[in-house]
Protein backbone atom coordinates (compact mmCIF):
# COMPACT_ATOMS: atom_id res chain seq x y z
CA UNK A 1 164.90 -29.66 56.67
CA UNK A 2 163.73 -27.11 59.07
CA UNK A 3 160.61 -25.37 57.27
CA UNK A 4 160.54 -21.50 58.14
CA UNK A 5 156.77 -20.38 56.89
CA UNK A 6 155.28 -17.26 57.36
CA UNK A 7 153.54 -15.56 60.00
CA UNK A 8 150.18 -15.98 58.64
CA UNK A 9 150.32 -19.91 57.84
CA UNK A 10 151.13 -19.97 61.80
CA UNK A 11 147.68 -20.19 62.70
CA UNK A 12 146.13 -21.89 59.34
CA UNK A 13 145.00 -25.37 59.48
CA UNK A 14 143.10 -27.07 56.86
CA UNK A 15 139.46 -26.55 56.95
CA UNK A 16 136.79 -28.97 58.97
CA UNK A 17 135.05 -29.71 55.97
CA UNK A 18 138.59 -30.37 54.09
CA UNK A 19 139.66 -32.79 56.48
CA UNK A 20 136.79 -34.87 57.09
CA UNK A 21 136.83 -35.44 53.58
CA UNK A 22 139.65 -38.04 54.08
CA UNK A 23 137.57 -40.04 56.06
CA UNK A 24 135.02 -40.62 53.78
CA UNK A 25 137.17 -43.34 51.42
CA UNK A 26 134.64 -45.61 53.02
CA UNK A 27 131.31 -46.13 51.21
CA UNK A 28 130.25 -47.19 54.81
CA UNK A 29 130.07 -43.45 56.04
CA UNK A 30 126.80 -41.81 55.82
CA UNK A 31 128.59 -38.36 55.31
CA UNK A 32 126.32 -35.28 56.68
CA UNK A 33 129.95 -33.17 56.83
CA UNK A 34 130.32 -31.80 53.25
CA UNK A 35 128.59 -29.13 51.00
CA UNK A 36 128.01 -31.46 48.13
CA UNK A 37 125.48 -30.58 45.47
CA UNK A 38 123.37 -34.07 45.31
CA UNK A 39 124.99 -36.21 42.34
CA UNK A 40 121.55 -36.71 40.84
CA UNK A 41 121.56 -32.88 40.02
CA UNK A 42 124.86 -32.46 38.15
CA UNK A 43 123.74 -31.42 34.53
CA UNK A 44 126.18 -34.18 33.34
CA UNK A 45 124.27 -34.06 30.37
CA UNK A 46 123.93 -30.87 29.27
CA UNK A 47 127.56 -30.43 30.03
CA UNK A 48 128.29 -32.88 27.50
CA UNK A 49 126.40 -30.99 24.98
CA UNK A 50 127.93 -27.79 25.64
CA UNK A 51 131.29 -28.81 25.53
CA UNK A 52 130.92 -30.76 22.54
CA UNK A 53 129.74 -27.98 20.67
CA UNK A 54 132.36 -25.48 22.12
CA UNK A 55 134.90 -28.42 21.07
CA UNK A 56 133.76 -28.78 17.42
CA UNK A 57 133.09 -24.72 17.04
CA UNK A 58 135.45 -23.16 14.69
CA UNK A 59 136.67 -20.72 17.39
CA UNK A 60 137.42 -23.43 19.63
CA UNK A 61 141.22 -21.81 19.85
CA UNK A 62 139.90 -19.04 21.91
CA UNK A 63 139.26 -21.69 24.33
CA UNK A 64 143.08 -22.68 24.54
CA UNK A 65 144.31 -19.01 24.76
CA UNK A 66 144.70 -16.21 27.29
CA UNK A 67 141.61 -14.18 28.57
CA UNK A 68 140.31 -11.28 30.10
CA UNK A 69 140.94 -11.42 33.60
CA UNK A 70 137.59 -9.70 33.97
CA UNK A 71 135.97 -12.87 32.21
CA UNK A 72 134.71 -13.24 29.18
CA UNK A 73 132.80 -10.16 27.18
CA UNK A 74 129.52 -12.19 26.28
CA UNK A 75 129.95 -13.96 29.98
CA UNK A 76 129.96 -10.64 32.12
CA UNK A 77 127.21 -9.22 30.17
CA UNK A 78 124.76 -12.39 30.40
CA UNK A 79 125.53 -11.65 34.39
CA UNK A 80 124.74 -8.07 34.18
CA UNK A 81 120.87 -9.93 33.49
CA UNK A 82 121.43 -12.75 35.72
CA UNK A 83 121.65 -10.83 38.73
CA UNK A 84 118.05 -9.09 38.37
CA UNK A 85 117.04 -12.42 39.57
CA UNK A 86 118.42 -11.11 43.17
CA UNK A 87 116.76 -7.37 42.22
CA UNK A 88 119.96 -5.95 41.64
CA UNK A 89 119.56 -3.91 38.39
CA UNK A 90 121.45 -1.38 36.41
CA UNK A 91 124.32 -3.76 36.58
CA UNK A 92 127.20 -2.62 34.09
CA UNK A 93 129.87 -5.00 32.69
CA UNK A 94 132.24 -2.29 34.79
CA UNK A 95 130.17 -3.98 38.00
CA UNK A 96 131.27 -7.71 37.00
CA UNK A 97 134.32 -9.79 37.44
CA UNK A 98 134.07 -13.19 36.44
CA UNK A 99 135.46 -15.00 39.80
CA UNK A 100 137.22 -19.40 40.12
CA UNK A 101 134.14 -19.96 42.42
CA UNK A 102 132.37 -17.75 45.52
CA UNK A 103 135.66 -18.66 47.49
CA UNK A 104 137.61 -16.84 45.25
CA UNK A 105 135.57 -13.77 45.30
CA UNK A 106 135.89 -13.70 48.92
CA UNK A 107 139.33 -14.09 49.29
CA UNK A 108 139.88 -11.19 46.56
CA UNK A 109 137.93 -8.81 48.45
CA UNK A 110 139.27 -9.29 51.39
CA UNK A 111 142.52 -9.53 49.59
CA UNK A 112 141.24 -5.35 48.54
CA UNK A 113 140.71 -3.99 52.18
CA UNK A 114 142.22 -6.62 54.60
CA UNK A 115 145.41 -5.15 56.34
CA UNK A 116 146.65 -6.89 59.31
CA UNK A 117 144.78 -6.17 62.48
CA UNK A 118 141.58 -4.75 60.49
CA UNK A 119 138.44 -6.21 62.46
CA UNK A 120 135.95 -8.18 60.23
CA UNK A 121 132.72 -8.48 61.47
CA UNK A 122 130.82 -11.99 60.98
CA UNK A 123 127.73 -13.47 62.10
CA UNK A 124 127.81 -15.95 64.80
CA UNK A 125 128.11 -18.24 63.37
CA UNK A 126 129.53 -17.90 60.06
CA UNK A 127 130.52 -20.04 56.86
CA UNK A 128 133.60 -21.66 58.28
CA UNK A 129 136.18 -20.91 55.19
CA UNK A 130 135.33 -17.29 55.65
CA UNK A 131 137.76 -17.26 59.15
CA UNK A 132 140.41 -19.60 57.41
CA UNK A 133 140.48 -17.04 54.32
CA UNK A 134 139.98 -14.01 57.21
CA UNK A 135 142.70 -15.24 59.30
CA UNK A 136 145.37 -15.60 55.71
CA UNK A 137 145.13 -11.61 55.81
CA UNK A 138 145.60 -11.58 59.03
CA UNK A 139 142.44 -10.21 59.96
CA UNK A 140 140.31 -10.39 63.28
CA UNK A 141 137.10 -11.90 62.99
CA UNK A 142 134.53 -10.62 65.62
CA UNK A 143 130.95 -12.26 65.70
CA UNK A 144 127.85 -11.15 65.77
CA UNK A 145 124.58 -11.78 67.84
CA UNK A 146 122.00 -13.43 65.31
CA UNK A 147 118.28 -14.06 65.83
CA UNK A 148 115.55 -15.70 63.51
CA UNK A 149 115.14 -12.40 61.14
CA UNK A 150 119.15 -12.23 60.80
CA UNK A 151 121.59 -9.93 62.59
CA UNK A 152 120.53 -8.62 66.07
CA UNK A 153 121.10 -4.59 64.84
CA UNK A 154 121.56 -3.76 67.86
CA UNK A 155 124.88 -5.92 68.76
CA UNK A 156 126.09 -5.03 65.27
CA UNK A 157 125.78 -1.29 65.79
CA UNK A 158 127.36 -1.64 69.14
CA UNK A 159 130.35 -3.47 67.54
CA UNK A 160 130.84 -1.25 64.56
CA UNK A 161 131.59 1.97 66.93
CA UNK A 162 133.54 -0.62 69.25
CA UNK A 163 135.76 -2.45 67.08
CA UNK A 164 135.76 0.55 63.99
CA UNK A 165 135.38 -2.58 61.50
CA UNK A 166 136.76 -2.71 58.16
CA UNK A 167 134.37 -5.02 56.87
CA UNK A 168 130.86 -7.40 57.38
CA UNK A 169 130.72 -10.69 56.06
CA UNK A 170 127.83 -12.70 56.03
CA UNK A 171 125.58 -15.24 54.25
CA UNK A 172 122.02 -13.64 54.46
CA UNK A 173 119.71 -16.19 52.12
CA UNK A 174 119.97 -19.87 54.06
CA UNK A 175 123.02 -19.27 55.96
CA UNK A 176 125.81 -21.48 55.69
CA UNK A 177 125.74 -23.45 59.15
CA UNK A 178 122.33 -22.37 60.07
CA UNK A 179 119.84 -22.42 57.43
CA UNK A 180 118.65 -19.20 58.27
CA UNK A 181 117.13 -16.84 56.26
CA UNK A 182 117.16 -12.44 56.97
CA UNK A 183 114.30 -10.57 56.78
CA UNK A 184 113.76 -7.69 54.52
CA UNK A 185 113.92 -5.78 57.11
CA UNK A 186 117.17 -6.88 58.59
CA UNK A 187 118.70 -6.79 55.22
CA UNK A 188 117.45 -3.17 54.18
CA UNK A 189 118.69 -2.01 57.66
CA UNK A 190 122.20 -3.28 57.58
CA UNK A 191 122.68 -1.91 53.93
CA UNK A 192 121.90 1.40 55.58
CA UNK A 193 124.07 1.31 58.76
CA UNK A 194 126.68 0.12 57.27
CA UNK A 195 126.59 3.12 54.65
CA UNK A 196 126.30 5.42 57.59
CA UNK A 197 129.64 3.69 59.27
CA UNK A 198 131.45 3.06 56.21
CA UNK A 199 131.97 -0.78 56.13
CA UNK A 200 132.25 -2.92 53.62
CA UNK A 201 129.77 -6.09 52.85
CA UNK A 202 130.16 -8.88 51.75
CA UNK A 203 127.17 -10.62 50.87
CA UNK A 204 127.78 -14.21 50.32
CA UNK A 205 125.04 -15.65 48.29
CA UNK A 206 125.56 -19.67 46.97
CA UNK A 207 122.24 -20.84 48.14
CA UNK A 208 119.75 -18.14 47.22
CA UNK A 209 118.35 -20.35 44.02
CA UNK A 210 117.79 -23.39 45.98
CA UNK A 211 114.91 -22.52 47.96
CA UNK A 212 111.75 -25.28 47.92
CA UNK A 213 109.03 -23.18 50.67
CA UNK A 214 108.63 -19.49 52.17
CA UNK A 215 108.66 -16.38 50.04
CA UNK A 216 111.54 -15.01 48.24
CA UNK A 217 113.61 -12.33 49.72
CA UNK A 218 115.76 -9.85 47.15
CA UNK A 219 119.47 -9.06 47.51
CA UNK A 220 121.14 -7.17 50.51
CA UNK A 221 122.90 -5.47 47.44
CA UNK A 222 119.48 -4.28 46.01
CA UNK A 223 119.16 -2.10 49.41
CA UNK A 224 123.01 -1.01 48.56
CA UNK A 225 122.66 3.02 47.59
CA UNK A 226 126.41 3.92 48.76
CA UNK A 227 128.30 1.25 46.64
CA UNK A 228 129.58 -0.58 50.21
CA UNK A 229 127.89 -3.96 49.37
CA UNK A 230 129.93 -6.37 47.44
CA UNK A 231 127.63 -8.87 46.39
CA UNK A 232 129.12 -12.59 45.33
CA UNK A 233 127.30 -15.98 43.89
CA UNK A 234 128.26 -18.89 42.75
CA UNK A 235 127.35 -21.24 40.12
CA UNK A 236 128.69 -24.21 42.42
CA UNK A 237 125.42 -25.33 44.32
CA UNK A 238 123.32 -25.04 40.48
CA UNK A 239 125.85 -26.01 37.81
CA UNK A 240 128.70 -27.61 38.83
CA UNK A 241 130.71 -27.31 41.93
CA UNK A 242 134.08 -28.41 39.49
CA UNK A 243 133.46 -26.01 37.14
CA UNK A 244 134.75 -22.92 39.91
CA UNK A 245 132.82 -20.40 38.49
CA UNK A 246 131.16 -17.50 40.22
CA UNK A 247 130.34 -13.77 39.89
CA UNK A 248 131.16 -10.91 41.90
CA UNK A 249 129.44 -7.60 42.02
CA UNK A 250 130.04 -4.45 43.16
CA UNK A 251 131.21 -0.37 42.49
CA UNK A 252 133.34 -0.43 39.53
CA UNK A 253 136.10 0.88 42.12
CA UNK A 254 135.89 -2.37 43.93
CA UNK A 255 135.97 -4.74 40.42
CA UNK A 256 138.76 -2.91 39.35
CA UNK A 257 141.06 -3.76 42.78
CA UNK A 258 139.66 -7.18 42.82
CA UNK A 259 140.62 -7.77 39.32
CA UNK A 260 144.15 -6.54 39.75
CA UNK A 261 144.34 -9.20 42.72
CA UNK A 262 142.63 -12.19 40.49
CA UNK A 263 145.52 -10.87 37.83
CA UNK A 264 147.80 -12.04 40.27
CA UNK A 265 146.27 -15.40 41.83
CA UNK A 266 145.15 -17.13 38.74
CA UNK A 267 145.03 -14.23 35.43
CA UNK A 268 141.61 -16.06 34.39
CA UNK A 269 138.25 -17.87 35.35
CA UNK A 270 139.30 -21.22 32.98
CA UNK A 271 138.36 -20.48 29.32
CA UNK A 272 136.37 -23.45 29.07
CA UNK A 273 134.54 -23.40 32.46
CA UNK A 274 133.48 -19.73 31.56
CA UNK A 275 131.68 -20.94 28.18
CA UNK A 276 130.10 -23.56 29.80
CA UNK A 277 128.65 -21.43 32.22
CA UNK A 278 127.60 -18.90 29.19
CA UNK A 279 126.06 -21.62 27.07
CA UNK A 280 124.15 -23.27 29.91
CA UNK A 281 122.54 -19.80 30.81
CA UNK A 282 122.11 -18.90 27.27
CA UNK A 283 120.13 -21.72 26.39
CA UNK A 284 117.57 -21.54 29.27
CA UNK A 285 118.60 -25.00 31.13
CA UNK A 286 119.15 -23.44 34.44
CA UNK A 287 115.41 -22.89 35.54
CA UNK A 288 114.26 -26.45 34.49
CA UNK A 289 117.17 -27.97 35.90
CA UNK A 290 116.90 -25.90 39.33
CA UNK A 291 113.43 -26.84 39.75
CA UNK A 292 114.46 -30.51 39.53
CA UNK A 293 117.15 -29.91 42.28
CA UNK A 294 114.60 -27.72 44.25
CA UNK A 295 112.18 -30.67 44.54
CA UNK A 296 115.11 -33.47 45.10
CA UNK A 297 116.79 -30.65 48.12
CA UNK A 298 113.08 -30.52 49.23
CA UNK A 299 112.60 -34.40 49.36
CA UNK A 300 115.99 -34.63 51.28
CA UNK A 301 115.70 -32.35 53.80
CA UNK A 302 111.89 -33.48 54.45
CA UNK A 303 113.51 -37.15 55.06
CA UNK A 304 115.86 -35.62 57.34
CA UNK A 305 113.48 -33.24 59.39
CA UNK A 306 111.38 -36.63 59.93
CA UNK A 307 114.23 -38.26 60.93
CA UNK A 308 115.52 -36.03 63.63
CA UNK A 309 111.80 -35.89 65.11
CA UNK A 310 111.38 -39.59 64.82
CA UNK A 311 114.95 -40.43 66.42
CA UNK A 312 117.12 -37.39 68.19
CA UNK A 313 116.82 -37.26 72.15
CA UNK A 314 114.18 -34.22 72.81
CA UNK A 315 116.84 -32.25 74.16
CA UNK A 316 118.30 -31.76 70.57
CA UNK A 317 117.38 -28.70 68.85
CA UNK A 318 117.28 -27.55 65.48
CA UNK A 319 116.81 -25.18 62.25
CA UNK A 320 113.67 -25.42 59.78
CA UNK A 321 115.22 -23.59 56.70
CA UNK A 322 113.03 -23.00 53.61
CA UNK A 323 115.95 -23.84 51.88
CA UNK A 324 119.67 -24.38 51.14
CA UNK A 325 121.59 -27.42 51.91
CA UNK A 326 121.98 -27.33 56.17
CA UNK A 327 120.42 -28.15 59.54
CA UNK A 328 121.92 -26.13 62.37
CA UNK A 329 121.41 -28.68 65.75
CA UNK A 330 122.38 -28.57 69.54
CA UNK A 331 122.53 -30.33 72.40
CA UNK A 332 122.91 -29.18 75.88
CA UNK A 333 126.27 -27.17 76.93
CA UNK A 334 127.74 -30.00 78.61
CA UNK A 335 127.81 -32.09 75.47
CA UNK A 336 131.20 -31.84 73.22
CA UNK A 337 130.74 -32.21 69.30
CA UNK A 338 134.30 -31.76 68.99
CA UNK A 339 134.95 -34.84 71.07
CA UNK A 340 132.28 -37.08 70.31
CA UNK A 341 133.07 -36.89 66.48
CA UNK A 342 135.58 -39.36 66.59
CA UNK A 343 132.87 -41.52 67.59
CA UNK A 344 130.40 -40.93 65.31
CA UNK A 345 132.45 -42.02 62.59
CA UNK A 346 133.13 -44.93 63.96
CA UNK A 347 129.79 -45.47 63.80
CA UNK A 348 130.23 -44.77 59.98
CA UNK A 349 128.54 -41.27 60.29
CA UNK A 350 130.21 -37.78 60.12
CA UNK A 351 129.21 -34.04 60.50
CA UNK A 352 131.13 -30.97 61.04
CA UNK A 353 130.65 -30.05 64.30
CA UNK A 354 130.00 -26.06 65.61
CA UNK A 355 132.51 -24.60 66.89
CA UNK A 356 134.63 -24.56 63.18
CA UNK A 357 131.62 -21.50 62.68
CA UNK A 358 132.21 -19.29 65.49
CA UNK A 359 135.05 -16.68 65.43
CA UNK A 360 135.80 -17.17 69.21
CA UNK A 361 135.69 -20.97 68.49
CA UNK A 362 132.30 -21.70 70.87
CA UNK A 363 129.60 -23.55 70.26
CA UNK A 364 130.92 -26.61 71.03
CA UNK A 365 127.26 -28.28 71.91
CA UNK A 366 126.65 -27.60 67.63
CA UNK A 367 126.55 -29.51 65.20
CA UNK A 368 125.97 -29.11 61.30
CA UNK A 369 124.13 -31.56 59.02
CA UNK A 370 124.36 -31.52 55.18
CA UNK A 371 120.94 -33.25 53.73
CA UNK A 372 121.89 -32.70 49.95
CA UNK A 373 124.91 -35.58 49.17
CA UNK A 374 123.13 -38.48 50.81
CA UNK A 375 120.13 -40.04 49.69
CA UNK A 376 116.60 -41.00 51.54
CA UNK A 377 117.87 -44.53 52.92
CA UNK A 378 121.03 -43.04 54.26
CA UNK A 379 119.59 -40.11 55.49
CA UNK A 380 117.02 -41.58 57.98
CA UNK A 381 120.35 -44.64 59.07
CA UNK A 382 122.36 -41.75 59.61
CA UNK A 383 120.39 -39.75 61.80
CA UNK A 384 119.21 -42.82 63.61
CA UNK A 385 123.01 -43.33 64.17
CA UNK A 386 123.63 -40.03 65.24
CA UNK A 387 120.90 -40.15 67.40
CA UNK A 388 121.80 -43.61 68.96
CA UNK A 389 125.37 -42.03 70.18
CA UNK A 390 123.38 -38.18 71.17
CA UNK A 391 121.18 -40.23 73.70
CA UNK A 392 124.25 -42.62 75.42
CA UNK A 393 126.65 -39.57 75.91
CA UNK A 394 122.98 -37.63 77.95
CA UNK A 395 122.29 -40.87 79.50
CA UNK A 396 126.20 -39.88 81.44
């Protein structure tokens, strides 16, 4: 049968990350491609004790029955404490939706302003699912120049009054490809001009809690006095990726439109996910356990720094992040990721390769590597792999 999908699915393809997953049915690939949370830091354990007490509680039925599409009462006002962590306070259950995972609270704002044509603004680069999701609403995703404190204000400025953009998307606390971390400064400064232009933020924030060196930096949204900054985390990188739960918060205007739209995609954050999530909050397991991934994320992503300078070609460049799960590298123009990935996993080695994170599809010479999933052995084979291939195709 001839298939007739819609306009927007024209132009969709699954995700880099997505598909490289398919190649990594063989224990033989050192995989640097994915987001993984290490396996060692799943809470397997507590999990188990939450759910069995959940399972044997008397009001275990609630579990098995609709909810609130908001989330659940006790949930969303845990949250409303949660996010002082990131300085945002005065937080209001009115402020909270209980969202299936960050993803999900990304594609439901954009799902609130998104009309087709609007131009998004994105750092360059960006978190790669951001311009699949951008791209479903048919929006146009311009990028932004980015230096070592965050967004160079001066580009964005220039592209607000060029483009009149409907929204900002970015990942300001260890960037997803780069590592990177904003300033204060930078963040304070594009809460404010984008207050005085009228756009919309989204502040993506997964990585924030996994930091092992540098100084902490508070919240874009704690800068937010107009009520543009929509400000989204997820539990995925510090729980459980499986469990898909996340919060999103923002002007009660803004929950409200997003909740209509999660009414309509899934009604409810699962029942049972959403008590887990309470429970292991409520009973204090999250700092212990984060400083236990902190130190293993630390270990990992020492063993890969060493790596790269003990192996790479000295024409490959890289990120230092304080934290997070990436390393943003390059080579010279004239080498192609894209190309040369076929080759690297047949070499058993993968990454996701640059240009997936740039809105004009550049960047070719970047790659990204993941240091959380693997451990210390694989790490330092891996890079010694990667760097094997690197210095044969600038050898050409």
């Amino acid at each position: 049968m001839n298939y007739t999908f819609s306009e927007r699915m024209k132009n969709m393809n699954g995700t880099a990350t997505r598909e490289i997953f398919k190649l990594l049915g063989n224990p033989e690939i050192i995989s640097f491609a994915g987001g993984n949370p290490a396996i060692e830091c799943l809470p397997t354990e507590r999990v188990k004790e939450i759910t069995a007490d959940i399972c044997s509680s008397p009001n275990f039925a609630r579990v098995l029955q609709y909810g609130l599409t908001a989330g659940f009462p006790e949930l969303r006002e845990l949250l409303c404490k949660y996010v002082e962590t990131a300085d945002i306070y005065g937080t209001k259950t009115e402020n909270v939706l209980v969202i299936s995972g960050g993803q999900q609270g990304i594609d439901l704002a954009l799902k609130a302003f998104i009309n087709p044509g609007d131009v998004i603004l994105v750092e360059d680069p960006t978190y790669l699912a951001f311009l699949q999701l951008a791209n479903s609403y048919e929006g146009i995703c311009k990028g932004v120049k980015a230096n070592d404190d965050g967004l160079d204000l001066c580009d964005l400025e220039e592209k607000i009054k060029k483009y009149n953009p409907k929204m900002l998307y970015c990942v300001p606390t260890f960037s997803n490809p780069t590592g990177k971390t904003y300033s204060v400064e930078n963040r304070k400064a594009i809460a404010e001009m984008t207050a005085k232009y009228g756009v919309i933020v989204i502040e993506d924030d997964p990585y924030s809690k996994l930091r092992f060196k540098g100084e902490y930096v508070p919240s874009m949204k704690s800068f937010d006095k107009a009520g543009n900054v929509i400000f989204i985390s997820s539990f995925s990188k510090i729980i459980s990726p499986g469990n898909r739960t996340g919060v999103a918060v923002g002007a009660p205007e803004i929950i409200r439109k997003m909740e209509i739209g999660k009414q309509g995609t899934d009604l409810h954050t699962p029942n049972l996910s959403q008590m887990i999530t309470y429970e292991y909050l409520r009973r204090g397991y999250l700092e212990p356990d984060l400083k236990k991934a902190v130190r293993i994320y630390g270990e990992k992503k020492g063993a890969m720094s060493d790596a790269i300078k003990k192996y790479m070609p000295e024409e490959f460049r890289c990120t230092d992040p304080d934290g997070g799960l990436f390393i943003w590298g390059s080579l010279p123009e004239r080498i192609d990721m894209v190309k040369m990935l076929p080759e690297a996993v047949e070499r058993k080695v993968a990454y996701i390769q640059g240009s997936v994170f740039y809105a004009d599809g550049s960047g070719t010479n970047y790659v990204r590597l993941n240091y959380s999933y693997a451990n210390l052995s694989q790490i330092e084979e891996g890079i010694a792999r990667l760097a094997g291939l690197f210095k044969e195709k600038l050898a050409k």
